[in-house]
Protein backbone atom coordinates (compact mmCIF):
# COMPACT_ATOMS: atom_id res chain seq x y z
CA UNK A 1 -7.48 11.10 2.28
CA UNK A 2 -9.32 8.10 3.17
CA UNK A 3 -11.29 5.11 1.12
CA UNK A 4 -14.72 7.67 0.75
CA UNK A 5 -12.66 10.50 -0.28
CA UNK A 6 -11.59 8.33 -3.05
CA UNK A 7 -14.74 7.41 -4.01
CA UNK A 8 -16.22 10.25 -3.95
CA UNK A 9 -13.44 11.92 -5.65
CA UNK A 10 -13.96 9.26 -9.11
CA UNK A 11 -17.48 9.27 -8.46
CA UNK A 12 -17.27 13.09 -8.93
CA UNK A 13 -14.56 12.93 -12.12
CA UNK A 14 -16.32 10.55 -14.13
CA UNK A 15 -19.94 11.09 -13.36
CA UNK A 16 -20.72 7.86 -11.74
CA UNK A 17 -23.28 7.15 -8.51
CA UNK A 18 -20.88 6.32 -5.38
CA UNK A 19 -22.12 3.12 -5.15
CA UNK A 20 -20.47 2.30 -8.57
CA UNK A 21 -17.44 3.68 -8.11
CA UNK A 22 -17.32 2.06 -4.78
CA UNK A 23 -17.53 -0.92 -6.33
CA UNK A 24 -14.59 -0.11 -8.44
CA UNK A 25 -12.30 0.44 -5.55
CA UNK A 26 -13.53 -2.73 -3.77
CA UNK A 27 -12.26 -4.66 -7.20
CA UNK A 28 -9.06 -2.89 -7.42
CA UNK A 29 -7.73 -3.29 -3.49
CA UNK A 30 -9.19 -7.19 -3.86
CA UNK A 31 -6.85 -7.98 -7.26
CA UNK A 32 -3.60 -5.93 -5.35
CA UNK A 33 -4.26 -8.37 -2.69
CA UNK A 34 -5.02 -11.49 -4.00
CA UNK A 35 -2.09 -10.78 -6.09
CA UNK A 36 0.13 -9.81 -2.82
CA UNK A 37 -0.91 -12.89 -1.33
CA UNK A 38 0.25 -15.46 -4.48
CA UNK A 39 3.95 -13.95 -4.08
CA UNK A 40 3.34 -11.28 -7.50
CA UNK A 41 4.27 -7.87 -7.16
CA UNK A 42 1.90 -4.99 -8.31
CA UNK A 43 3.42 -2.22 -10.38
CA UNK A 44 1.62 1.18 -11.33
CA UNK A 45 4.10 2.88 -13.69
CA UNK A 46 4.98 6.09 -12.15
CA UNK A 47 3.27 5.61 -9.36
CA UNK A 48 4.78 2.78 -7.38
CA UNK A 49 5.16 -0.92 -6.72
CA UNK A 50 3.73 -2.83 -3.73
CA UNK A 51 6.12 -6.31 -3.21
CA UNK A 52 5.87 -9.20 -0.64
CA UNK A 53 8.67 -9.52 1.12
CA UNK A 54 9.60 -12.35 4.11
CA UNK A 55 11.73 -11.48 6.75
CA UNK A 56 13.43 -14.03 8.96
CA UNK A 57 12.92 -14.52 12.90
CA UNK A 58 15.03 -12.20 14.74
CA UNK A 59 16.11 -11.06 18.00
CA UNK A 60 15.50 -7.48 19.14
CA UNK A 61 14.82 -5.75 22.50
CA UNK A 62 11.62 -4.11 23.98
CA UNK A 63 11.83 -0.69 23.72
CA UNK A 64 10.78 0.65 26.98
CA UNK A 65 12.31 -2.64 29.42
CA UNK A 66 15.41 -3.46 27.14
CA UNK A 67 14.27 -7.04 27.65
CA UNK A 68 15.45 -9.53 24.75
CA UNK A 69 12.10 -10.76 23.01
CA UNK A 70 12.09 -13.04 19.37
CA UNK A 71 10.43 -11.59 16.50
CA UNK A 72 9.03 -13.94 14.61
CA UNK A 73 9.80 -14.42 11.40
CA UNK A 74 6.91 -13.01 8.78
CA UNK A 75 5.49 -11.57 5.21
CA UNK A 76 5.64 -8.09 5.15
CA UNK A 77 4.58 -5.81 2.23
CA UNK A 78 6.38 -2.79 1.51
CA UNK A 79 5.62 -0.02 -1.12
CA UNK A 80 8.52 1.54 -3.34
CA UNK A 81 7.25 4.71 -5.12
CA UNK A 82 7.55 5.73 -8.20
CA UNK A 83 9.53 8.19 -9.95
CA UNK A 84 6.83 10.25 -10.75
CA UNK A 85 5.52 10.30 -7.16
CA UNK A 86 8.98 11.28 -5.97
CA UNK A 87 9.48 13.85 -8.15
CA UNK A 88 5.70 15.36 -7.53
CA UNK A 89 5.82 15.41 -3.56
CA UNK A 90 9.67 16.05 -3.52
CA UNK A 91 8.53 19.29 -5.48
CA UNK A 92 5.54 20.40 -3.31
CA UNK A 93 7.91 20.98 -0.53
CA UNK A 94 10.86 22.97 -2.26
């Protein structure tokens, strides 16, 4: 599912033109950003939280050559889920 699935999806659910809800999406991936970017982590209860995380400089090796190469260090985000998401896709699969 994609960015216009979404859309269309809450477009659909709440009787709204696209455009509108589109607009609503745009707002909601800005704030999780912005607030990404000023160190804060974003939390949707059940759902998950998305965190900023640095990780130092390292030293690793190509894959395919085995050559040595540096890794610089960088901000990475990563995504925990939720309990509620676990428990709902962990589920779907039994």
């Amino acid at each position: 599912m994609g960015k216009s699935q979404i859309i269309k999806e809450i477009a659909t659910q709440i009787e709204i033109d696209r455009r509108k809800a589109s607009f609503v999406v745009d707002i909601i991936i800005d704030s999780i950003i912005e607030a990404l970017v000023n160190g804060k982590k974003v939390t949707f209860a059940g759902f998950g939280t998305f965190k900023n995380v640095y990780k130092e400089a390292r030293n690793a090796k190509h894959p395919k050559t085995g050559e040595d190469i540096c890794v610089e260090a960088k901000n990475c985000v990563i995504f925990k889920p939720g309990k509620i998401l676990r428990n709902r896709v962990s589920k779907k699969h039994l």
